[in-house]
N, C-alpha and C. Protein backbone atom coordinates (compact mmCIF):
# COMPACT_ATOMS: atom_id res chain seq x y z
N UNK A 1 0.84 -1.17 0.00
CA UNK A 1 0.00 0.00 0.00
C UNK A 1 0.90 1.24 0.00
N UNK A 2 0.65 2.41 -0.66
CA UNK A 2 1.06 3.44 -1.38
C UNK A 2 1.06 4.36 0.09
N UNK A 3 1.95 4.93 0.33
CA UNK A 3 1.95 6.19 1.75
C UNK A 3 0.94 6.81 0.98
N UNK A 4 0.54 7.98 1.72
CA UNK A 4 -0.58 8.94 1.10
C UNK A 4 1.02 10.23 0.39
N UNK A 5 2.38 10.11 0.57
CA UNK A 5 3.04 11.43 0.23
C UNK A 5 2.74 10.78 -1.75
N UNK A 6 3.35 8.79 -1.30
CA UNK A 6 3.45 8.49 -2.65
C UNK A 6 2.20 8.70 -3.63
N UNK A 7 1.12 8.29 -3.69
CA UNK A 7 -0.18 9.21 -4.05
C UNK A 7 -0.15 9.82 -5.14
N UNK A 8 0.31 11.05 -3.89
CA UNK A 8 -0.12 12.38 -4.14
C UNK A 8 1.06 12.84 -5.34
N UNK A 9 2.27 11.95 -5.24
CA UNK A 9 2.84 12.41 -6.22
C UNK A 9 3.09 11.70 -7.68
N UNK A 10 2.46 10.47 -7.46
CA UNK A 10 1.74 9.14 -8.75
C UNK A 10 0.48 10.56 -9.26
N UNK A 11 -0.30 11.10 -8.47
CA UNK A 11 -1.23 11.88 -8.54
C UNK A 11 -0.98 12.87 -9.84
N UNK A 12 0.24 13.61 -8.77
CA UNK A 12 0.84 14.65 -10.19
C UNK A 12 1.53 14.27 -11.27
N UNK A 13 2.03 12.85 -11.06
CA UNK A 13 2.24 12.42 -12.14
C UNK A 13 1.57 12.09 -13.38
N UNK A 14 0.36 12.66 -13.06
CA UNK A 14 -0.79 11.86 -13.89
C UNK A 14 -1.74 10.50 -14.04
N UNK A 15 -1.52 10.03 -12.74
CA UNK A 15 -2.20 8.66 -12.36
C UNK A 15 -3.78 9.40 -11.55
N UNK A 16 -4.75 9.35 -12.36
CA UNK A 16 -5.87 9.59 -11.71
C UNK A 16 -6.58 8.74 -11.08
N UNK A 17 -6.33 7.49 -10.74
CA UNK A 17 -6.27 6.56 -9.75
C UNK A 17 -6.13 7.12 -8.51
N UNK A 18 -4.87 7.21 -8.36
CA UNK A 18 -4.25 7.51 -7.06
C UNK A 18 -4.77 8.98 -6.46
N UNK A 19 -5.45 9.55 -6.88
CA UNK A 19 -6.48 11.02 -6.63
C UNK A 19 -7.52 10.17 -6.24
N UNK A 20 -8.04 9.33 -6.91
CA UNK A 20 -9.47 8.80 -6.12
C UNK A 20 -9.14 7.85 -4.96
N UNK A 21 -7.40 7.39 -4.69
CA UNK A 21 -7.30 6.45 -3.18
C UNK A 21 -7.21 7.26 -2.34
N UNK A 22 -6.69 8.84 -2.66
CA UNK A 22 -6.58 9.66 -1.42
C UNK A 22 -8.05 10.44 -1.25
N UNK A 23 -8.94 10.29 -1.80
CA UNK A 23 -10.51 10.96 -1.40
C UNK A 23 -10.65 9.57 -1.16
N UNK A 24 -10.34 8.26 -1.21
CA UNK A 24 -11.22 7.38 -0.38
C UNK A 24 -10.66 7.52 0.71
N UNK A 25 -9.39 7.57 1.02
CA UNK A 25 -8.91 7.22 2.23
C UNK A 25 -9.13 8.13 3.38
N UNK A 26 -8.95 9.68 2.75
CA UNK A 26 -9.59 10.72 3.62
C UNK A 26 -11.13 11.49 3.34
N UNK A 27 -11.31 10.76 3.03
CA UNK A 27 -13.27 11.60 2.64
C UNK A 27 -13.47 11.56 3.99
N UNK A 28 -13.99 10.33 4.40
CA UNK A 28 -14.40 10.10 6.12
C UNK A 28 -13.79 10.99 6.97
N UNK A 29 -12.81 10.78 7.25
CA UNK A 29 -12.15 11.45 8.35
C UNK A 29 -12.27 12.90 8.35
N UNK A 30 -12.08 13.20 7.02
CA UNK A 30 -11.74 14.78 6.96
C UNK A 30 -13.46 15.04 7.16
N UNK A 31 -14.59 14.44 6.82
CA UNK A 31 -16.00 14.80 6.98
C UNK A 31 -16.64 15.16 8.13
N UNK A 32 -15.69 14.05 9.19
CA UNK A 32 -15.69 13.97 10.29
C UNK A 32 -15.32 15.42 11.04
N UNK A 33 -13.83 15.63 10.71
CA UNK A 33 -13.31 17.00 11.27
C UNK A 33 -14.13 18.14 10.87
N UNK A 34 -14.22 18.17 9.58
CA UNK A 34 -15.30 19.18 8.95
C UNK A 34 -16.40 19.90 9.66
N UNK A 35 -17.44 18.54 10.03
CA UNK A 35 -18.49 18.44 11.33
C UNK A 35 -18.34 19.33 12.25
N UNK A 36 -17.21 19.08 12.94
CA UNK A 36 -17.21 18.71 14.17
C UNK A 36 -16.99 20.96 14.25
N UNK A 37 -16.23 21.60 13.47
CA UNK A 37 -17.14 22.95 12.88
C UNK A 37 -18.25 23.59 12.61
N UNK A 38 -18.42 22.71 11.41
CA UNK A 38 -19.56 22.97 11.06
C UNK A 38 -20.78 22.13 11.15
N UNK A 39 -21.81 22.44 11.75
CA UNK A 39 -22.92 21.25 11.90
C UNK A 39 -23.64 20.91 11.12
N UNK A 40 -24.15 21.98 9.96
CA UNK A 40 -24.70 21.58 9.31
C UNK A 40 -24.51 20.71 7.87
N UNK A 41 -24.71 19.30 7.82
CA UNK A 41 -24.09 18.08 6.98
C UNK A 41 -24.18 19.22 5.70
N UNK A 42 -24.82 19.11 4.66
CA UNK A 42 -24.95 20.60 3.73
C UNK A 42 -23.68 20.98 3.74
N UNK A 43 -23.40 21.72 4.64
CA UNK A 43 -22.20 22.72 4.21
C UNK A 43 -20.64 22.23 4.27
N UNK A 44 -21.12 21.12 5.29
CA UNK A 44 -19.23 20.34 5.76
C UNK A 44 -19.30 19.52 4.38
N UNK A 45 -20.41 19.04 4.06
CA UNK A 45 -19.82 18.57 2.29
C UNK A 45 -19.37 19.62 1.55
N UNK A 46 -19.74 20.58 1.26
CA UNK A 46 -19.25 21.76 0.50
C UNK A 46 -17.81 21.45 0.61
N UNK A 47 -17.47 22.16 2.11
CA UNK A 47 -15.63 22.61 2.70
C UNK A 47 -15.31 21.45 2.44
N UNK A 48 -15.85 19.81 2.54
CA UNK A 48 -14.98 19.11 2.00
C UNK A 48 -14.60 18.91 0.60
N UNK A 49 -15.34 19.06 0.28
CA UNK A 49 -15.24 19.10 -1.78
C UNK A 49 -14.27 20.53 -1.76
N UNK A 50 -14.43 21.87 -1.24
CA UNK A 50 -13.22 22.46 -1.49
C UNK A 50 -12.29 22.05 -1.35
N UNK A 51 -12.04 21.34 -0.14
CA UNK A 51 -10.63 20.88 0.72
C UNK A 51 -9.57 20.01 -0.92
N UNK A 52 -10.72 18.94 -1.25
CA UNK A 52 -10.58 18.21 -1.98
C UNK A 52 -9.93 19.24 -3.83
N UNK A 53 -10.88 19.94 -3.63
CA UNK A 53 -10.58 20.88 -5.13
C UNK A 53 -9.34 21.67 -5.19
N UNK A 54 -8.76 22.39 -3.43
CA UNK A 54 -7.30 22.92 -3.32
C UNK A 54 -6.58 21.73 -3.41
N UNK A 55 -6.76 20.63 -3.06
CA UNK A 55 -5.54 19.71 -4.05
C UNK A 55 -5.58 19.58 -4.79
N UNK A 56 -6.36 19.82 -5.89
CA UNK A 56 -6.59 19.32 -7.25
C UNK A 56 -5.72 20.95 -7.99
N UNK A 57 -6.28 21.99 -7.62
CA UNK A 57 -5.41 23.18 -8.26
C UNK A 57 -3.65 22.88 -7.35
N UNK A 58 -3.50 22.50 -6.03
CA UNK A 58 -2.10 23.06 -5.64
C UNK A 58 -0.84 21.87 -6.57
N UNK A 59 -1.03 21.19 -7.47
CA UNK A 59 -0.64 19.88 -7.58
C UNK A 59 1.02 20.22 -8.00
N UNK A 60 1.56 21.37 -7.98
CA UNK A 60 2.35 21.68 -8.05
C UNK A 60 3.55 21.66 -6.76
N UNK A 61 2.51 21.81 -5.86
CA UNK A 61 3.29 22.08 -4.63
C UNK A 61 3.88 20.84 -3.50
N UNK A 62 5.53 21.02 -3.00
CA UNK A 62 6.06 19.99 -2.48
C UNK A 62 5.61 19.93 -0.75
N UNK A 63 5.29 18.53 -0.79
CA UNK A 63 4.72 18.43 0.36
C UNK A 63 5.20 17.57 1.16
N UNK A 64 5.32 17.78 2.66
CA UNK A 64 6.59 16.41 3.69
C UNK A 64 5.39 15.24 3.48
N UNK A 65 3.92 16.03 4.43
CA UNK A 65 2.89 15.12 5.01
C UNK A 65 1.94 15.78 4.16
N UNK A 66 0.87 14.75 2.91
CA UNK A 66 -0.31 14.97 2.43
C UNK A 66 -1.27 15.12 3.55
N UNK A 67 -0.97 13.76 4.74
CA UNK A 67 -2.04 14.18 5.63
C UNK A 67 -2.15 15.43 6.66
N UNK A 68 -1.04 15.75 6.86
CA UNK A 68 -1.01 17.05 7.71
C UNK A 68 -1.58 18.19 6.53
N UNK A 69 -1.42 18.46 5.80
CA UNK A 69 -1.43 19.54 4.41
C UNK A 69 -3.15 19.46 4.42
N UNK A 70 -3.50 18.41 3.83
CA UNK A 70 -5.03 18.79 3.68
C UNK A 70 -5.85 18.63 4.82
N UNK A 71 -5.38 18.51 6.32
CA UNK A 71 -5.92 18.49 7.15
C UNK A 71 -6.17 20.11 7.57
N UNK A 72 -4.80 20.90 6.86
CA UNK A 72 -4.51 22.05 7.53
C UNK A 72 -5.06 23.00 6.17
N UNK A 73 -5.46 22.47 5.22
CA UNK A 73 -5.96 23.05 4.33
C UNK A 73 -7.55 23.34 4.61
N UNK A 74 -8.12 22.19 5.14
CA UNK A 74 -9.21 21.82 5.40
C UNK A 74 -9.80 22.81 6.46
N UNK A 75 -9.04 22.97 8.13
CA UNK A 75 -9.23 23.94 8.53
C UNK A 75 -9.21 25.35 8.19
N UNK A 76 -9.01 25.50 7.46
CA UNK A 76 -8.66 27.09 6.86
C UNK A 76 -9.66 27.36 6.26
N UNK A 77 -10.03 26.45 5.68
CA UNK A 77 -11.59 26.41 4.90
C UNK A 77 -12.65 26.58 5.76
N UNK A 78 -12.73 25.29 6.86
CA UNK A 78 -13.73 25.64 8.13
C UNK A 78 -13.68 26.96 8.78
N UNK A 79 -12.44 27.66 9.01
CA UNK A 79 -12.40 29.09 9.80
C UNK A 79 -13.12 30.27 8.98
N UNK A 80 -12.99 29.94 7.76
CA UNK A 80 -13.47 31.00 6.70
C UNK A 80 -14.68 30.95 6.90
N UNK A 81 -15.20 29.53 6.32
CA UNK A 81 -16.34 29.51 6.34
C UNK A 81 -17.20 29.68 8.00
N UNK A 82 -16.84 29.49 8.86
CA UNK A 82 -17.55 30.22 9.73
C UNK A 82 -17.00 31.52 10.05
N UNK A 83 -16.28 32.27 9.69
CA UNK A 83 -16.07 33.71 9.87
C UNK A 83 -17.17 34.43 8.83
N UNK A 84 -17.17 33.36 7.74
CA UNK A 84 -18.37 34.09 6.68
C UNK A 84 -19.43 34.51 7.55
N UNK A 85 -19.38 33.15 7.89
CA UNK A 85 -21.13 32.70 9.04
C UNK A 85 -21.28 34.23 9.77
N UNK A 86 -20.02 34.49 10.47
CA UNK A 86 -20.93 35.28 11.37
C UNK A 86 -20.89 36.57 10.94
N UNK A 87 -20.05 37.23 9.70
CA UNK A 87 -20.28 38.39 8.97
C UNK A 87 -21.92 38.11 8.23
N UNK A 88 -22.13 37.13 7.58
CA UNK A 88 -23.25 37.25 7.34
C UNK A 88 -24.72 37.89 8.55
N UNK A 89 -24.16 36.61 9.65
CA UNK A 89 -25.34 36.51 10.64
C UNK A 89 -25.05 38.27 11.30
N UNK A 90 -24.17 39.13 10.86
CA UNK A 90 -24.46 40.48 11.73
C UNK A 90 -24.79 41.20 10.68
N UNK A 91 -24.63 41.06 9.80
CA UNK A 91 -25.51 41.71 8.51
C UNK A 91 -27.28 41.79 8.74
N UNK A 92 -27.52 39.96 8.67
CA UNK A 92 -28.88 39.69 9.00
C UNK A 92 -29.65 40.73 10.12
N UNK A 93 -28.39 40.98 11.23
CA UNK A 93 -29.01 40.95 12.32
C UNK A 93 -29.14 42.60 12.25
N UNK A 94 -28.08 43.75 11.49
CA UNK A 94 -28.59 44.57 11.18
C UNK A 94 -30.10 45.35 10.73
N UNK A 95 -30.09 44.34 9.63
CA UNK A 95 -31.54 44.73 8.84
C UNK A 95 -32.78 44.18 9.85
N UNK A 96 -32.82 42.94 10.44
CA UNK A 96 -33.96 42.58 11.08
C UNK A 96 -33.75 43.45 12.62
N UNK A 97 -35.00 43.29 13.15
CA UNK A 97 -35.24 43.66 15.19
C UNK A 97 -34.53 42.58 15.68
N UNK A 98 -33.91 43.10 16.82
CA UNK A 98 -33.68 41.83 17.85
C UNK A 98 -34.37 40.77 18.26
N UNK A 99 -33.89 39.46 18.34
CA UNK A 99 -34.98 38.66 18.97
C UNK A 99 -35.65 39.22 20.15
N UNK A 100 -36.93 38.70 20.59
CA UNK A 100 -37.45 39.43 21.87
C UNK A 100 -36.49 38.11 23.16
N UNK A 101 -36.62 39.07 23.91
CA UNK A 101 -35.49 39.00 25.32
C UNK A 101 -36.16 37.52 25.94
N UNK A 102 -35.47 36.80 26.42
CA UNK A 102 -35.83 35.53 26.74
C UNK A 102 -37.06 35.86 28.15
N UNK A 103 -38.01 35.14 27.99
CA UNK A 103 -38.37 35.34 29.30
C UNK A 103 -37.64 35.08 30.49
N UNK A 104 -38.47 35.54 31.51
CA UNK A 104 -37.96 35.70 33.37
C UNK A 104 -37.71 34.19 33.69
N UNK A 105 -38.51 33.49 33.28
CA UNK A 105 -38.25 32.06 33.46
C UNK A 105 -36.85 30.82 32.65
N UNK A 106 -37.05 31.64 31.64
CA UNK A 106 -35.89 30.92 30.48
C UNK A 106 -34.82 31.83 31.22
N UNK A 107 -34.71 32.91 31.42
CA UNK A 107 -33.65 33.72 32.04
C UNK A 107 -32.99 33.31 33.30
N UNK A 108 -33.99 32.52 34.10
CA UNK A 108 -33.59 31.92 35.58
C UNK A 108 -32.87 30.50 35.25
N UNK A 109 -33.44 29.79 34.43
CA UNK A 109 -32.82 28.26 33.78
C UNK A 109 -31.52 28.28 33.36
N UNK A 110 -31.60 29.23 32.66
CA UNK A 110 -30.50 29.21 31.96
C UNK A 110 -28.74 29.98 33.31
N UNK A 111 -29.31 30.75 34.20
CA UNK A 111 -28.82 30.99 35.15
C UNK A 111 -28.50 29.96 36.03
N UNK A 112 -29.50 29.27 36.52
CA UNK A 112 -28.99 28.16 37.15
C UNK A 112 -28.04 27.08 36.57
N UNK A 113 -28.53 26.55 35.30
CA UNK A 113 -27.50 25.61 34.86
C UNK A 113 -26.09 26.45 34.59
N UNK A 114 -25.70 27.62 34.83
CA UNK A 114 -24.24 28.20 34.31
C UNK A 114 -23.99 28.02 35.94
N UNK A 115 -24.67 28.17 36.95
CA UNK A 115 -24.73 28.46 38.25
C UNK A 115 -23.87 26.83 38.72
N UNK A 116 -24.61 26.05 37.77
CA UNK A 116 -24.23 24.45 38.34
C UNK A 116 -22.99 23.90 37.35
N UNK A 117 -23.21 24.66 36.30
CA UNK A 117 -21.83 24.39 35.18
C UNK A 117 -20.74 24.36 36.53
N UNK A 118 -20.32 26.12 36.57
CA UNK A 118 -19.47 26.97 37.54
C UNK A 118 -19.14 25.94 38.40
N UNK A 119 -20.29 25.71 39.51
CA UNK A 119 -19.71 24.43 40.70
C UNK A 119 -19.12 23.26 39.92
N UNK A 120 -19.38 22.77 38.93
CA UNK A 120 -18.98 21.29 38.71
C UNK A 120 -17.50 21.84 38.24
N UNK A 121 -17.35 22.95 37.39
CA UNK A 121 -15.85 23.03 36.84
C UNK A 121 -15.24 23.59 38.22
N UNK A 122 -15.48 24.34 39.30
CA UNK A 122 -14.83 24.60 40.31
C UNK A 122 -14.50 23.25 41.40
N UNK A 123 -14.76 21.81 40.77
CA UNK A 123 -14.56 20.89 41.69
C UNK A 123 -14.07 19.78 41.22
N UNK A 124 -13.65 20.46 39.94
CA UNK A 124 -12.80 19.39 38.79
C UNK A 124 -11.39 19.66 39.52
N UNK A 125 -10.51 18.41 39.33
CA UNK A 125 -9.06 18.64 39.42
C UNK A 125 -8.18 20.15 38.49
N UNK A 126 -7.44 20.15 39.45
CA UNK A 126 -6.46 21.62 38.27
C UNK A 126 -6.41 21.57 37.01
N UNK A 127 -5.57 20.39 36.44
CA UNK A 127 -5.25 20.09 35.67
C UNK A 127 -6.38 20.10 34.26
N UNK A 128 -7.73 19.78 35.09
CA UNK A 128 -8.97 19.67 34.46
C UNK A 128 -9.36 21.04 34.02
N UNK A 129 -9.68 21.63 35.33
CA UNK A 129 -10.46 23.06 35.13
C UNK A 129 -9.68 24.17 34.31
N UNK A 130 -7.89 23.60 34.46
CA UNK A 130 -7.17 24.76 33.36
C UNK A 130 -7.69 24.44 31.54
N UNK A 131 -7.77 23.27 31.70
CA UNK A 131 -8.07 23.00 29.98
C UNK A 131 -9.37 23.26 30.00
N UNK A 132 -10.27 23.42 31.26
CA UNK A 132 -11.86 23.94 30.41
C UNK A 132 -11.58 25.77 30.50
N UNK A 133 -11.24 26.35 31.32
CA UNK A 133 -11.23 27.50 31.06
C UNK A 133 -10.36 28.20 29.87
N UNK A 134 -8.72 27.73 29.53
CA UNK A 134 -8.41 27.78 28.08
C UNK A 134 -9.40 27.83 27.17
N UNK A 135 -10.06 26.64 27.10
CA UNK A 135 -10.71 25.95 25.94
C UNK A 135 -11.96 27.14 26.25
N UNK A 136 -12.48 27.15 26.51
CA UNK A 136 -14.32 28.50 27.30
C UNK A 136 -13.32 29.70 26.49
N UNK A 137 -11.77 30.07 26.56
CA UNK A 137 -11.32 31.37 26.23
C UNK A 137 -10.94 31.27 24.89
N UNK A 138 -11.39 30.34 23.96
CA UNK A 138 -11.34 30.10 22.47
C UNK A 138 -9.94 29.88 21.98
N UNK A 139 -9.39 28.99 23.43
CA UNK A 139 -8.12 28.56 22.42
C UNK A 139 -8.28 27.09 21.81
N UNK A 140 -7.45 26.75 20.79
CA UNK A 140 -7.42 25.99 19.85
C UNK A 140 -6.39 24.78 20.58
N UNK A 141 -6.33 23.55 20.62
CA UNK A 141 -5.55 22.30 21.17
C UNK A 141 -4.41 22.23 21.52
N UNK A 142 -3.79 23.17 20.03
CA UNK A 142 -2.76 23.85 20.14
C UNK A 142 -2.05 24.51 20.98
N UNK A 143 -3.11 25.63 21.14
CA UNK A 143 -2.73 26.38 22.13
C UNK A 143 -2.47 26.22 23.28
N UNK A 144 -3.80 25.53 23.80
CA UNK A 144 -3.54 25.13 25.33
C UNK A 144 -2.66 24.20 25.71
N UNK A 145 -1.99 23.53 25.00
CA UNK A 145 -1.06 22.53 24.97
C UNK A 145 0.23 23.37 25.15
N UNK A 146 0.71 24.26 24.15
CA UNK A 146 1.68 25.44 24.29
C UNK A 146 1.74 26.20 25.76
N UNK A 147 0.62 26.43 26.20
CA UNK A 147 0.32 27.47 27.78
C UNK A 147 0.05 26.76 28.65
N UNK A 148 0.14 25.29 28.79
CA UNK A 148 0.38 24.27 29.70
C UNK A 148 1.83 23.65 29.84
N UNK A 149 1.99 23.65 28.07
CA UNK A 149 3.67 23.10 28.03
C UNK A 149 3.30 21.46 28.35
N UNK A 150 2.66 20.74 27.89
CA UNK A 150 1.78 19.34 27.38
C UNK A 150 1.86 18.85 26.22
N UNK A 151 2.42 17.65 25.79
CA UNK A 151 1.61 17.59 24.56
C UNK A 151 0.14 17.73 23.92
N UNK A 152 -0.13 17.76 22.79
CA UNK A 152 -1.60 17.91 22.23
C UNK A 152 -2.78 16.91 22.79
N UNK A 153 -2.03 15.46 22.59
CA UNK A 153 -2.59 14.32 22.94
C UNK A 153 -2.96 14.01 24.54
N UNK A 154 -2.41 14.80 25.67
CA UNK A 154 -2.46 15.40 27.06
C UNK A 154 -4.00 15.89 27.05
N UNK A 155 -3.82 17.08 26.44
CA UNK A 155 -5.22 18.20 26.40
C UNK A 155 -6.45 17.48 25.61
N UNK A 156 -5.99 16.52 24.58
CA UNK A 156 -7.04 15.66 24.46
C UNK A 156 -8.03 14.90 25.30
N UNK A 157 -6.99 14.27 25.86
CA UNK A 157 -7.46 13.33 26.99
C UNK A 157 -7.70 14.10 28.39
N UNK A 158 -7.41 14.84 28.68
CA UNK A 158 -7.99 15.68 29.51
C UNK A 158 -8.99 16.08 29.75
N UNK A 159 -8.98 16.72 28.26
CA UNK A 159 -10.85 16.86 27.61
C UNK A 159 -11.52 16.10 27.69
N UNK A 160 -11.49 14.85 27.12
CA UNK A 160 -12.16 13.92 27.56
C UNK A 160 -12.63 13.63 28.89
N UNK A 161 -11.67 13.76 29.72
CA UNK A 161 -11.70 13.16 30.67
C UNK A 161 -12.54 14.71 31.74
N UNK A 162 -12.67 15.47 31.35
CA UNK A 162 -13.43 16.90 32.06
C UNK A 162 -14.63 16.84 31.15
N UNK A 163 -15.21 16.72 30.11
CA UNK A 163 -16.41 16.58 29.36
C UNK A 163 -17.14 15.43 29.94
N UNK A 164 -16.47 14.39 30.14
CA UNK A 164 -17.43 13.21 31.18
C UNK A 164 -17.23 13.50 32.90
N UNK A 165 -16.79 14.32 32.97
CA UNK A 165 -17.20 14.67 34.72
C UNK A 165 -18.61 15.72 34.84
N UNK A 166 -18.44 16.59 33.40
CA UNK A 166 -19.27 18.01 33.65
C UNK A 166 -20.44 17.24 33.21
N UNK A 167 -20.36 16.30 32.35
CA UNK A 167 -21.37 15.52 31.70
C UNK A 167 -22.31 15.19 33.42
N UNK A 168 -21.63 14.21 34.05
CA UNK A 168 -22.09 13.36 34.99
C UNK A 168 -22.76 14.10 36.22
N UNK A 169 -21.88 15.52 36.44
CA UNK A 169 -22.12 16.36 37.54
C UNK A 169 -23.17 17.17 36.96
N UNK A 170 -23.38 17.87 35.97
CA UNK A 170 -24.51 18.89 35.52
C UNK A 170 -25.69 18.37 35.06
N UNK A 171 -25.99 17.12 34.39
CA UNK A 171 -26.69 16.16 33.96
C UNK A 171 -27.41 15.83 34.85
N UNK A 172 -27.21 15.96 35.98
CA UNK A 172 -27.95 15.27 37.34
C UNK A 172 -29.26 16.38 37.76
């Protein structure tokens, strides 16, 4: 079996084969990541068919890792496309009225469960509550991995492992 670098460069060689083993091999996965952005199925097919179409124009370009490249191609696409999202959605929100204000009751619910969020992340281990508050301050895996000084795969499992406590404690 062919690495995904060899492929990609059978690919530019003119083997259009080897273009359709690397959309089999990463369609899924990358659909998956796509998602996990964008929710609506609709549009993460779109960014993936772009993802897929910037390899098809970059075929020029030398690459270490195909899979790192269109993974990181792929995000760039997802960031856009939800930066579109929300230039659009303040456009929208220009021209239309505000939604009307949640009621006194939806207003108290929604208070309490941040009320019970708060306690459950204030009773998580350190280690825990630093990767949910990073992560609440819109950093990226990356990041918090860098401002912990962790590997990536650390803050993964971390996550994990603080998403099934808040799960178990707020859920109740």
């Amino acid at each position: 079996m062919d690495s995904d670098e060899a492929l990609y460069r059978r690919w530019i060689a003119g083997d259009l084969g080897a273009f359709d083993e690397l959309y089999a091999r990463f369609e899924r996965p990358l659909f998956g990541f796509v998602r996990a952005f964008i929710r609506d199925a609709g549009e993460a097919e779109d960014v993936l068919h772009e993802a897929f179409l910037a390899v098809l124009r970059e075929r020029a370009r030398d690459i270490r890792s195909f899979r790192a490249w269109i993974y990181e191609v792929t995000r760039h696409l997802c960031l856009n496309r939800v930066r579109s999202r929300k230039r659009a959605e303040k456009a929208v929100t220009a021209i239309e009225p505000p939604p009307a204000e949640p009621s006194a009751d939806e207003q108290l619910d929604a208070r309490r469960r941040a009320v019970r969020l708060e306690s459950a992340v204030a009773r998580l281990p350190v280690a825990l509550a630093e990767v949910y508050r990073l992560r609440a301050s819109g950093m990226s895996y990356d990041e918090v991995a860098a401002v912990l000084g962790v590997p990536v795969g650390t803050v993964k499992s971390r996550m994990h492992e603080m998403v099934s406590r808040l799960k178990e404690e707020v859920g109740r």
